[in-house]
Protein backbone atom coordinates (compact mmCIF):
# COMPACT_ATOMS: atom_id res chain seq x y z
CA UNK A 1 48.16 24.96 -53.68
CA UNK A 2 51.16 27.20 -54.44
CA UNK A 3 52.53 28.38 -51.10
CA UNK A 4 53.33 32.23 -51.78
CA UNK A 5 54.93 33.03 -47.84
CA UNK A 6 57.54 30.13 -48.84
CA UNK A 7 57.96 31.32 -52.14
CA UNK A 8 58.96 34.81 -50.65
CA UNK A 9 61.41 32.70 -48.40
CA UNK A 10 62.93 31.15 -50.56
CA UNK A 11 63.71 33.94 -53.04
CA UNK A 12 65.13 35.79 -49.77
CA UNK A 13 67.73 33.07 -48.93
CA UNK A 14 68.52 32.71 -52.76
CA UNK A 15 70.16 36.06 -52.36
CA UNK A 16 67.74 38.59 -52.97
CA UNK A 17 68.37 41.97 -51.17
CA UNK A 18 63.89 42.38 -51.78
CA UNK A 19 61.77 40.18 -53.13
CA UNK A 20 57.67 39.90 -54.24
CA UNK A 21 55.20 37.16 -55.07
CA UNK A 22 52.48 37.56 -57.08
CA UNK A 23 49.74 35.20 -57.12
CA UNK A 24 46.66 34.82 -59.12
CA UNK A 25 44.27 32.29 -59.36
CA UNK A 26 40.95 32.60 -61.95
CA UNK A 27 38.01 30.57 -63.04
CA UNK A 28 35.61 31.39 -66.25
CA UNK A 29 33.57 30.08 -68.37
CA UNK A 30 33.22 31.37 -72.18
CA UNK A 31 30.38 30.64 -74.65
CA UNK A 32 30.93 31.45 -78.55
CA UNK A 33 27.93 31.66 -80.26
CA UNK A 34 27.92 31.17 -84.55
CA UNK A 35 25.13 32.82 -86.40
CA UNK A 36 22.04 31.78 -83.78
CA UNK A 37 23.45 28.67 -82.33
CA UNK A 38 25.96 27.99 -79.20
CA UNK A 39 29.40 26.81 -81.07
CA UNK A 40 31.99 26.67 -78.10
CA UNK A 41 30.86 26.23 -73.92
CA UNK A 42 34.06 25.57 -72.04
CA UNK A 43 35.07 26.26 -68.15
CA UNK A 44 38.64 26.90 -67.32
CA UNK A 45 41.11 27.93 -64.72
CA UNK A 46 44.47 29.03 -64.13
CA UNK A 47 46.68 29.47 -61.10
CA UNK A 48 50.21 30.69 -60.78
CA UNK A 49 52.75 32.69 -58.80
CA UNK A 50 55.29 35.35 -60.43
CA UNK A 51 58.52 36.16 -58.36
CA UNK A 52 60.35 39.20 -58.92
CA UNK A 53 64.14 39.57 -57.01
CA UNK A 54 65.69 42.44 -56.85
CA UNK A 55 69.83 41.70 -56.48
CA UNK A 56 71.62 45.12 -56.90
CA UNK A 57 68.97 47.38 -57.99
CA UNK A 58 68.51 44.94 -60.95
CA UNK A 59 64.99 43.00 -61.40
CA UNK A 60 65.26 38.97 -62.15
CA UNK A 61 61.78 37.58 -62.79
CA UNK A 62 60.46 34.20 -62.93
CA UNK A 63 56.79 32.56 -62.73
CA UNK A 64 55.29 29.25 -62.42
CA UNK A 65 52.09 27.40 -62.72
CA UNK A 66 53.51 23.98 -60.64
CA UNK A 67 53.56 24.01 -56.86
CA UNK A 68 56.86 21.24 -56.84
CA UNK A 69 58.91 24.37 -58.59
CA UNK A 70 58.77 27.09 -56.39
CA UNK A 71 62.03 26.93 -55.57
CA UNK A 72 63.10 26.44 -58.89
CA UNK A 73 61.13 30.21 -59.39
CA UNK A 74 62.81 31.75 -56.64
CA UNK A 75 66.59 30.68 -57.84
CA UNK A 76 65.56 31.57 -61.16
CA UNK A 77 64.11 34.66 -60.30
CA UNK A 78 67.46 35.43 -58.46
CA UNK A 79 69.89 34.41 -60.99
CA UNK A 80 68.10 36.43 -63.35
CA UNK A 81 68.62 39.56 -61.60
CA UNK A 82 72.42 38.58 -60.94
CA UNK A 83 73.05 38.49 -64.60
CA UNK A 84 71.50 41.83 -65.15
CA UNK A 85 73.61 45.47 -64.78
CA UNK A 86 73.42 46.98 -61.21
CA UNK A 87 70.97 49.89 -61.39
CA UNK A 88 71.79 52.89 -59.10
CA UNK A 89 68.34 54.44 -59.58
CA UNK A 90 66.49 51.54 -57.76
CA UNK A 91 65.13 52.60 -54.24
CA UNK A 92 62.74 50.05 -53.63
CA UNK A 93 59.44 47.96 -53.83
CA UNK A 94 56.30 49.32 -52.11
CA UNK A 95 56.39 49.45 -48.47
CA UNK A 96 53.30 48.59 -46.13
CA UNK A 97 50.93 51.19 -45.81
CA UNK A 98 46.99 51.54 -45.55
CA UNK A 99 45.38 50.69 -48.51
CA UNK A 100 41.83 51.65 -49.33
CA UNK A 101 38.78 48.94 -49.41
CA UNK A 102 36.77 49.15 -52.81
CA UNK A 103 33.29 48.35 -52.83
CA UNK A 104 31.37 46.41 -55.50
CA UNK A 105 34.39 44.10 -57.26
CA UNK A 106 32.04 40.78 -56.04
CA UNK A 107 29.00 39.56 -57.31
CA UNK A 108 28.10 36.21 -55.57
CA UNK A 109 26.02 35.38 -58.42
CA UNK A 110 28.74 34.75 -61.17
CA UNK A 111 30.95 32.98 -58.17
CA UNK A 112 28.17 29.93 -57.95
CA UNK A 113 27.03 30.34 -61.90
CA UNK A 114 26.22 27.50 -63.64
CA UNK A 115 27.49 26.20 -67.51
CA UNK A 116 23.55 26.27 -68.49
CA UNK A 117 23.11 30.06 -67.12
CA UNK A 118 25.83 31.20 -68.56
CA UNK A 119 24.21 29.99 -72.43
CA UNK A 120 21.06 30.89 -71.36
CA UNK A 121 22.96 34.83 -71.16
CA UNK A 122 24.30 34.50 -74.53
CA UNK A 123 21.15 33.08 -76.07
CA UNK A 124 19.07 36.04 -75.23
CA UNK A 125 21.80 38.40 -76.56
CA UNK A 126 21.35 35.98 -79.94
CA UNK A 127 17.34 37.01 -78.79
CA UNK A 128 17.66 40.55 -78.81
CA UNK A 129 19.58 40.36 -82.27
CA UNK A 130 16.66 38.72 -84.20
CA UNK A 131 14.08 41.07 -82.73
CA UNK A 132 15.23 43.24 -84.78
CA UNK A 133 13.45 42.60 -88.98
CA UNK A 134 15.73 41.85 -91.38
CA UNK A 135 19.10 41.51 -89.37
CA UNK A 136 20.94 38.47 -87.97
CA UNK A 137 23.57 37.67 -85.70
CA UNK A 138 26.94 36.54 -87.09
CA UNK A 139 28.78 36.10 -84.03
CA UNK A 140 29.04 36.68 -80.28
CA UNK A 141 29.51 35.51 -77.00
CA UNK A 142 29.60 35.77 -73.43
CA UNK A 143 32.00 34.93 -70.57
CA UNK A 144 32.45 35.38 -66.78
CA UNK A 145 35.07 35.03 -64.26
CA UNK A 146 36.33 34.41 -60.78
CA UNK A 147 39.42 35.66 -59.92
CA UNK A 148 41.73 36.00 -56.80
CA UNK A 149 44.72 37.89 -56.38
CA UNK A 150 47.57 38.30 -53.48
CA UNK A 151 50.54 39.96 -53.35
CA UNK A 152 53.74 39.54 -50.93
CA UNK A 153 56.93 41.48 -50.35
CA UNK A 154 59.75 41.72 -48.48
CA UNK A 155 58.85 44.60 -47.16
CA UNK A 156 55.29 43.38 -45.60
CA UNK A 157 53.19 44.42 -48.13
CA UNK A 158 50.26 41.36 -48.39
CA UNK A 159 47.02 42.80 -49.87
CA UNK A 160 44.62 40.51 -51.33
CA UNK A 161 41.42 40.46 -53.39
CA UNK A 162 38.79 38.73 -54.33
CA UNK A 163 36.61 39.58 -57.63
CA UNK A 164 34.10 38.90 -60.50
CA UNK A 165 33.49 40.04 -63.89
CA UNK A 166 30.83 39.11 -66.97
CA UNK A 167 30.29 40.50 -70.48
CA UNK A 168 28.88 39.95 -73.52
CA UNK A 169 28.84 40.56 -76.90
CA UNK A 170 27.63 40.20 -80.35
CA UNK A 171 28.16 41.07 -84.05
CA UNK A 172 25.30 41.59 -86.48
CA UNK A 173 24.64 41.92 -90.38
CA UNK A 174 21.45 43.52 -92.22
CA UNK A 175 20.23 42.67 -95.58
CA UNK A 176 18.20 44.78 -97.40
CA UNK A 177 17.59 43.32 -101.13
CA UNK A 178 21.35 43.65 -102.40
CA UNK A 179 21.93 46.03 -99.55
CA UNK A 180 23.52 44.75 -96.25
CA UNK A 181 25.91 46.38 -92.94
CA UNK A 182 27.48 45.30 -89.95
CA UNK A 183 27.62 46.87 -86.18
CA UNK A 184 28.93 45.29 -83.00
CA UNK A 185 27.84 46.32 -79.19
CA UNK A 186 28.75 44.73 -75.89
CA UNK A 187 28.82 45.26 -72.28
CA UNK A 188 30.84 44.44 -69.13
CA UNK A 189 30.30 44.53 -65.46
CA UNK A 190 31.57 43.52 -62.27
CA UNK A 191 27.88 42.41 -61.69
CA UNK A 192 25.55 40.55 -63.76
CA UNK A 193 22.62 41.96 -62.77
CA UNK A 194 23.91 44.96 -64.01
CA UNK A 195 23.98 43.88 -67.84
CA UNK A 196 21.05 43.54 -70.12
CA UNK A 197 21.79 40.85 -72.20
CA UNK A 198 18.80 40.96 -74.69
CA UNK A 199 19.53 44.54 -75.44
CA UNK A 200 23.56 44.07 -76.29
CA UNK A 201 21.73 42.30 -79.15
CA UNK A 202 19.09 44.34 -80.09
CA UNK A 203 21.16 47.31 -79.98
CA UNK A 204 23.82 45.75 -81.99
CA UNK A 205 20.98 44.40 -84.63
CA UNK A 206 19.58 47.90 -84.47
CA UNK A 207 22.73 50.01 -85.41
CA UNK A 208 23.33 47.57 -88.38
CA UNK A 209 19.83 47.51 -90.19
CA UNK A 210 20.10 51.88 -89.65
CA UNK A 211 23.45 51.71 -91.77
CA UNK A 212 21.54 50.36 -94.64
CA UNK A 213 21.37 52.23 -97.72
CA UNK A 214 24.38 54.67 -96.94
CA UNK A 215 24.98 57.88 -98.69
CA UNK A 216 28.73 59.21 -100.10
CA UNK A 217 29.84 62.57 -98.47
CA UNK A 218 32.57 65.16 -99.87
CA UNK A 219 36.20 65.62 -97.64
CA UNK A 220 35.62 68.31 -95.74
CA UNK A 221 35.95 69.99 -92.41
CA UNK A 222 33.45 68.48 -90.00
CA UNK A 223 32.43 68.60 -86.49
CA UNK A 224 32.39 64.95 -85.01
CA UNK A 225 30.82 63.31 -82.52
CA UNK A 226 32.44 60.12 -80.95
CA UNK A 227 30.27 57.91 -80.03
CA UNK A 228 31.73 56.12 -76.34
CA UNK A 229 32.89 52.65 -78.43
CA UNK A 230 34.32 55.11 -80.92
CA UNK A 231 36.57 57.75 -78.51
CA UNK A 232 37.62 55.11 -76.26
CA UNK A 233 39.04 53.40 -78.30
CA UNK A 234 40.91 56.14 -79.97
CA UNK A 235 41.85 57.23 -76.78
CA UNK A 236 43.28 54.36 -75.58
CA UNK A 237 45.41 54.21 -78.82
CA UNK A 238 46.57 57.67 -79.00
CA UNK A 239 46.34 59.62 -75.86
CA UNK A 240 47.21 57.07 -72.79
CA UNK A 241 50.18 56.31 -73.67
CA UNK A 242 51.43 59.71 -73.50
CA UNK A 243 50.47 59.86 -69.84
CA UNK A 244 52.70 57.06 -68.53
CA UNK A 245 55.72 58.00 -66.24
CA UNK A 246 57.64 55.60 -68.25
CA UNK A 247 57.18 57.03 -71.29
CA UNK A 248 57.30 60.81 -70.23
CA UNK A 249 60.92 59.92 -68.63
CA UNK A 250 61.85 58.12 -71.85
CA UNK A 251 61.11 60.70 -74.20
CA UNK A 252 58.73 58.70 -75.55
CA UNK A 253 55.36 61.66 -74.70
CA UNK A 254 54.53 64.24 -76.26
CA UNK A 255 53.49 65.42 -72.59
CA UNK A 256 56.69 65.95 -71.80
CA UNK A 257 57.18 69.26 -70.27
CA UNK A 258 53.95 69.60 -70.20
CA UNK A 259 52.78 69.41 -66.51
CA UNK A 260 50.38 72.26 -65.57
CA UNK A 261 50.01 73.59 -69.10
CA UNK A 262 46.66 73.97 -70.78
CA UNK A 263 46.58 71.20 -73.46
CA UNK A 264 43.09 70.72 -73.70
CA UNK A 265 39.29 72.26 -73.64
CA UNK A 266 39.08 74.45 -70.08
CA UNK A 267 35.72 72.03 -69.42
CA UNK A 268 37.11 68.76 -70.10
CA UNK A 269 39.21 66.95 -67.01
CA UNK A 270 39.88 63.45 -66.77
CA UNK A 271 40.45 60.91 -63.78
CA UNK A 272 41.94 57.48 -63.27
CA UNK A 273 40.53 55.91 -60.68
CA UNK A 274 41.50 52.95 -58.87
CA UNK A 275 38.99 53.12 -56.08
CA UNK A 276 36.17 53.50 -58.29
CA UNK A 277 32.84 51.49 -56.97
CA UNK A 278 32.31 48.64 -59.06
CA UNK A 279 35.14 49.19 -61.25
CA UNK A 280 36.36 46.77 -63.70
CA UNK A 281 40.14 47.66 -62.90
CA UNK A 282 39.40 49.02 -59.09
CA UNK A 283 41.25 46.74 -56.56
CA UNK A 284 42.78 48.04 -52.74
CA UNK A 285 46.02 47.54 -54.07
CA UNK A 286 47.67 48.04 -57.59
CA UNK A 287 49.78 44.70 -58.61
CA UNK A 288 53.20 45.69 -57.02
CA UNK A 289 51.01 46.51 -53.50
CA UNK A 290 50.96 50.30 -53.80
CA UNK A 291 47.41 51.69 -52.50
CA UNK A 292 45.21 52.39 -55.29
CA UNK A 293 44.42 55.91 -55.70
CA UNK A 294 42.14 58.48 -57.52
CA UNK A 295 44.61 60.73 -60.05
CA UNK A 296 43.26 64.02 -61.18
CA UNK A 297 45.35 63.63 -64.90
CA UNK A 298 43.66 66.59 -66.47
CA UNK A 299 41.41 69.11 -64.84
CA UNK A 300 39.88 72.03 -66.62
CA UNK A 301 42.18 71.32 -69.60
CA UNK A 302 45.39 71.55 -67.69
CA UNK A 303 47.92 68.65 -67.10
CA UNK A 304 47.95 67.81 -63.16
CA UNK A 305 49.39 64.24 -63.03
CA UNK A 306 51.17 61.72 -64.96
CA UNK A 307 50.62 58.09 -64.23
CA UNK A 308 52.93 56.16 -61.95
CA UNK A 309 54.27 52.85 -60.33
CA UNK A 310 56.97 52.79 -57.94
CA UNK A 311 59.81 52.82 -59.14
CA UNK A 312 59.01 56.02 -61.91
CA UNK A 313 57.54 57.70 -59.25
CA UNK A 314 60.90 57.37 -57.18
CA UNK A 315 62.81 58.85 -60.21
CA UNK A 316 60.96 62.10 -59.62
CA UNK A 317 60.23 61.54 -55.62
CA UNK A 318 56.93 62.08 -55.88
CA UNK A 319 54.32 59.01 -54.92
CA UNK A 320 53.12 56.18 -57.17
CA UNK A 321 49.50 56.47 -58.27
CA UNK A 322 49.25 53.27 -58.01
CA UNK A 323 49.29 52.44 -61.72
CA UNK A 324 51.24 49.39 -61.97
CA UNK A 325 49.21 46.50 -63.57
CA UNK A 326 50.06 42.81 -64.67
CA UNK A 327 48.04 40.84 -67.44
CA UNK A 328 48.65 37.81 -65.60
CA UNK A 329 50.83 35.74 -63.20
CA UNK A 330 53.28 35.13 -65.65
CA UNK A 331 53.80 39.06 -66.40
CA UNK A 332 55.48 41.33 -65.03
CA UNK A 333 53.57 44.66 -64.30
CA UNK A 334 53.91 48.02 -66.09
CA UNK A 335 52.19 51.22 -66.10
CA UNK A 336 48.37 51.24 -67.34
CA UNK A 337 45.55 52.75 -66.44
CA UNK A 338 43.12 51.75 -63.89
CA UNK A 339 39.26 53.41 -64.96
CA UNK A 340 40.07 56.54 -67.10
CA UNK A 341 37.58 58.53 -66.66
CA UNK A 342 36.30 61.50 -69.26
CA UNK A 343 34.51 64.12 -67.78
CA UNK A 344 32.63 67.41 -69.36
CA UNK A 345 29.18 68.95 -68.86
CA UNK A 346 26.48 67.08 -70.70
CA UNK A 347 24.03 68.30 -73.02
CA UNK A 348 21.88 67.55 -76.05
CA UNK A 349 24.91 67.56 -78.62
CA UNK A 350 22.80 66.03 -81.27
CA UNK A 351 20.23 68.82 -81.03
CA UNK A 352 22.93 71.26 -80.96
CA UNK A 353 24.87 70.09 -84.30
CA UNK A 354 23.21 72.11 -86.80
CA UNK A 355 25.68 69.80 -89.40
CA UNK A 356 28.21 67.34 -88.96
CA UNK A 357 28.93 63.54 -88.59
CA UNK A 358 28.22 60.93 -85.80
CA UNK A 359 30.43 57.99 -85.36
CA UNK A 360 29.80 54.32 -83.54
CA UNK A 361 32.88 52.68 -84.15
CA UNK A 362 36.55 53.39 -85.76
CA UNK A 363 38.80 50.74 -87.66
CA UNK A 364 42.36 51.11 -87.30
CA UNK A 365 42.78 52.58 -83.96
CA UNK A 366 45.59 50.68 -83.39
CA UNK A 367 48.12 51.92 -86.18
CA UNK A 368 47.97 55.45 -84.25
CA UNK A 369 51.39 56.98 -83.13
CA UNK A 370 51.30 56.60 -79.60
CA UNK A 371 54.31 59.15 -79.59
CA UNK A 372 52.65 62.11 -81.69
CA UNK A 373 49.44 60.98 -81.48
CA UNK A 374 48.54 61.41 -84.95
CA UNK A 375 46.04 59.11 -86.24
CA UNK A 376 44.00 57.96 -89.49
CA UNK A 377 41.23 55.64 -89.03
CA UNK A 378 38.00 53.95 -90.65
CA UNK A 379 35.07 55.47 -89.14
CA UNK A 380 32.12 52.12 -89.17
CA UNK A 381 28.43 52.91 -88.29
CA UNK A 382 28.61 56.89 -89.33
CA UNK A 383 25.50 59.01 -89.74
CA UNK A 384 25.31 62.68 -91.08
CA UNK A 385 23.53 64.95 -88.90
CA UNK A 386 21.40 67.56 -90.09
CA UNK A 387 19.53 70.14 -88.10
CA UNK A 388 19.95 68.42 -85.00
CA UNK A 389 18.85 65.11 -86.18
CA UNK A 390 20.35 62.35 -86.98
CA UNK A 391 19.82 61.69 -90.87
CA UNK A 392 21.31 59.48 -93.09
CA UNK A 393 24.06 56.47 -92.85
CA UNK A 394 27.13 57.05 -94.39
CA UNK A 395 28.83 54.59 -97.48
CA UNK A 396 32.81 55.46 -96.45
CA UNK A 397 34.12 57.37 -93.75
CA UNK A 398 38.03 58.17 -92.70
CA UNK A 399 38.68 61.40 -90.42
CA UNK A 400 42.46 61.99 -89.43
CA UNK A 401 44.42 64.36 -87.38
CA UNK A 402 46.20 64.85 -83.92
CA UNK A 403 44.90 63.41 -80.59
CA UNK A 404 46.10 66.51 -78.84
CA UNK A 405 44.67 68.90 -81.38
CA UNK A 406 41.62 67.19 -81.11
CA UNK A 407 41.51 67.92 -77.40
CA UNK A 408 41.80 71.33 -77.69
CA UNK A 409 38.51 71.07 -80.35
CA UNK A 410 36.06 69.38 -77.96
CA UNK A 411 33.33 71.54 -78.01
CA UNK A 412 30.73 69.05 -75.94
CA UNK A 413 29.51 65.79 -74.57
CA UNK A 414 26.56 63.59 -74.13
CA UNK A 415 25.05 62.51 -71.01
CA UNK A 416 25.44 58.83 -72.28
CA UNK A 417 27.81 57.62 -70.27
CA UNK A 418 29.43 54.30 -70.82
CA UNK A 419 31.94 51.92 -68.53
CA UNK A 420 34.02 50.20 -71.56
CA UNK A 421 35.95 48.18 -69.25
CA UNK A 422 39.28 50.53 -68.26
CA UNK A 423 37.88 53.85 -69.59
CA UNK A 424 34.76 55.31 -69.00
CA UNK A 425 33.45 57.82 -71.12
CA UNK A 426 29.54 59.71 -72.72
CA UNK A 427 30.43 61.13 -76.67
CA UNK A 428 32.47 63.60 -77.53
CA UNK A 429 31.96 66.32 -80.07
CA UNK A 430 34.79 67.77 -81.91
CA UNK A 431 35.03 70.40 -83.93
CA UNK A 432 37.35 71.37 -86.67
CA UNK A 433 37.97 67.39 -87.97
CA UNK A 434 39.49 66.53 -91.41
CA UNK A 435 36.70 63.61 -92.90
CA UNK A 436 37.71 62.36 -96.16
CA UNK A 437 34.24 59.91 -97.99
């Protein structure tokens, strides 16, 4: 057992003026499935402590898995920071304070699961995929996990926590004589009640066998509706980035400036939300020890907040959100988000759409500027609409343009709400979007 108070000790008498431990400890088990058959089943675990010291303002940082080397992590730690240029601008690590309980981050169930549940879960996704005439599955998986957390400072912060996760997923293909497509679903939960395994499959195995026999459109100007797989994760490419304190400070946001300005659609506002019930990244406590909070980023198209840990937020003496989050034991924590939340009044989009396209999924995300937010991506699992109906599938499909100009275009949303793990989001319809076939 790594000992985390000595750890903190240790660190102290090493020379640091503060110090913090970080400790995490995590069980899972993962099944890969190949085709219709169970591939990989494998448990694992992991344990460690990370040690930040803080010797003149300047942050040394050191982790280990192995409980004989603490102290060799605490004069690392130290003589890491002693190396480093004083910083001025340092005030200090989070303080003890109240911090919030958060319902709903435990599932007993997936704490005493055993290896022959768990591929019993990611057989019946494999189920749900062949339900479906004509389509197979070509890969998927699921995995759960244990996981408990606890964080120490000098300056008596000690939160802890103790939570669960599971999800699966699956990829499919269709064949239709010389004909065939691909689609992907999944789903994640702190519970796993909460999932429907069968149905990650047979919506997956649907999508795929309806993108058979697609049709070739013209470039043109298009309204768009994002599908929840589809937004999020152009969102998460395009526009959070530009909301981190670090970034804004750096001159590295185009939000720059920008706080209390309109920069979006009056209806849509969006949240992140720490404290969230059930969240996948809710917790008391971010992972420097700061209370988690609920941040009102945009509401009614106008920039409120930018996202925080504590040492940005003591550039601008303001708070921290409580937006400082580590991968792991062995990383030190920067500015994410917690459960980004998109909100805007729901109705029957579809219906509404007299023409346009419908996306499921986007390729290429990723290669976004996360500065300007201009993007160009693949759109996968596309559909025309027509008179308020869904029609046909579509052969090729790019749209590009500007995340924040796309903001300003949302014109609607769905009441299909999804939780995608750190953002939570229905579809969005755009209007005004470049589509190139």
């Amino acid at each position: 057992m790594l000992n985390i108070e000595e750890t903190l000790k240790l660190t102290e008498k090493a020379g640091a003026s503060e110090a913090e431990v970080y400790y995490l400890s995590a069980r899972s088990v993962t099944i890969d499935t190949k085709k219709d058959t169970i591939e990989v089943a494998k448990e694992s675990s992991t344990e460690g402590i990370g040690v930040r010291a803080i010797v003149n303002g300047a942050i040394g940082y050191a982790s280990t898995n192995n409980p004989k080397k603490i102290a060799d992590a605490a004069q690392l730690s130290v003589k890491s920071a002693k190396i480093r240029p004083a910083n001025t601008r340092w005030k200090s690590l989070p303080s003890h304070t109240h911090c919030p309980a958060v319902k709903g981050l435990y599932d007993k169930n997936i704490e005493e699961i055993t290896v022959e549940t768990c591929i019993e879960h990611a057989l019946e996704i494999i189920r749900g995929a062949t339900s479906i005439p004509d389509t197979a599955p070509t890969s998927g998986g699921f995995t759960c996990a244990v996981a408990s957390q606890q964080i120490l400072n000098s300056n008596d912060v000690n939160v802890s926590e103790h939570t669960t996760a599971t999800s699966g997923y699956i990829e499919t293909i269709s064949k239709k004589g010389e004909q065939s497509s691909t689609a992907y679903d999944f789903d994640i939960s702190r519970h796993i009640n909460k999932i429907n395994f069968y149905e990650i499959g047979k919506q997956a195995a649907r999508l795929s066998k309806q993108s058979l026999h697609p049709v070739a459109i013209k470039p043109s100007t298009q309204t768009i509706l994002l599908q929840p797989i589809a937004i999020s994760d152009l969102i998460e490419h395009t526009l959070i980035p530009s909301f981190s304190a670090e970034n804004v400070q750096k001159k590295r946001s185009s939000l720059e400036g920008k706080l209390h300005t309109r920069i979006a659609s009056e209806h849509l506002s969006i949240i992140d939300d720490g404290l969230l019930q059930e969240g996948l990244n809710s917790s008391t406590a971010d992972d420097e020890g700061s209370p988690s909070k609920t941040t009102k980023i945009i509401q009614n198209g106008t920039l409120h907040s930018y996202l925080y840990d504590k040492y940005t937020a003591d550039q601008e003496n303001v708070n921290s959100t409580g937006n400082a989050v580590r991968h792991s034991y062995n990383h030190t924590p920067s500015i994410s988000t917690r459960n980004f939340i998109i909100e805007h009044p729901a109705s029957d989009i579809i219906t509404e759409t007299t023409t346009g396209v419908i996306i499921n999924n986007l390729i290429g995300a990723h290669t976004a500027n996360p500065i300007t937010g201009d993007f160009s991506v693949e759109a996968r699992n596309a559909f025309t609409i027509n008179k308020g109906s869904v029609d046909k599938p579509i052969k090729s499909l790019m749209i590009a343009g500007n995340i924040f100009e796309l903001l300003k275009n949302i014109s609607g949303a769905g009441d299909d709400i999804r939780n995608l793990g750190n953002i939570i989001t229905p579809t969005i319809r755009v209007d005004n979007v470049r589509v190139i076939g």
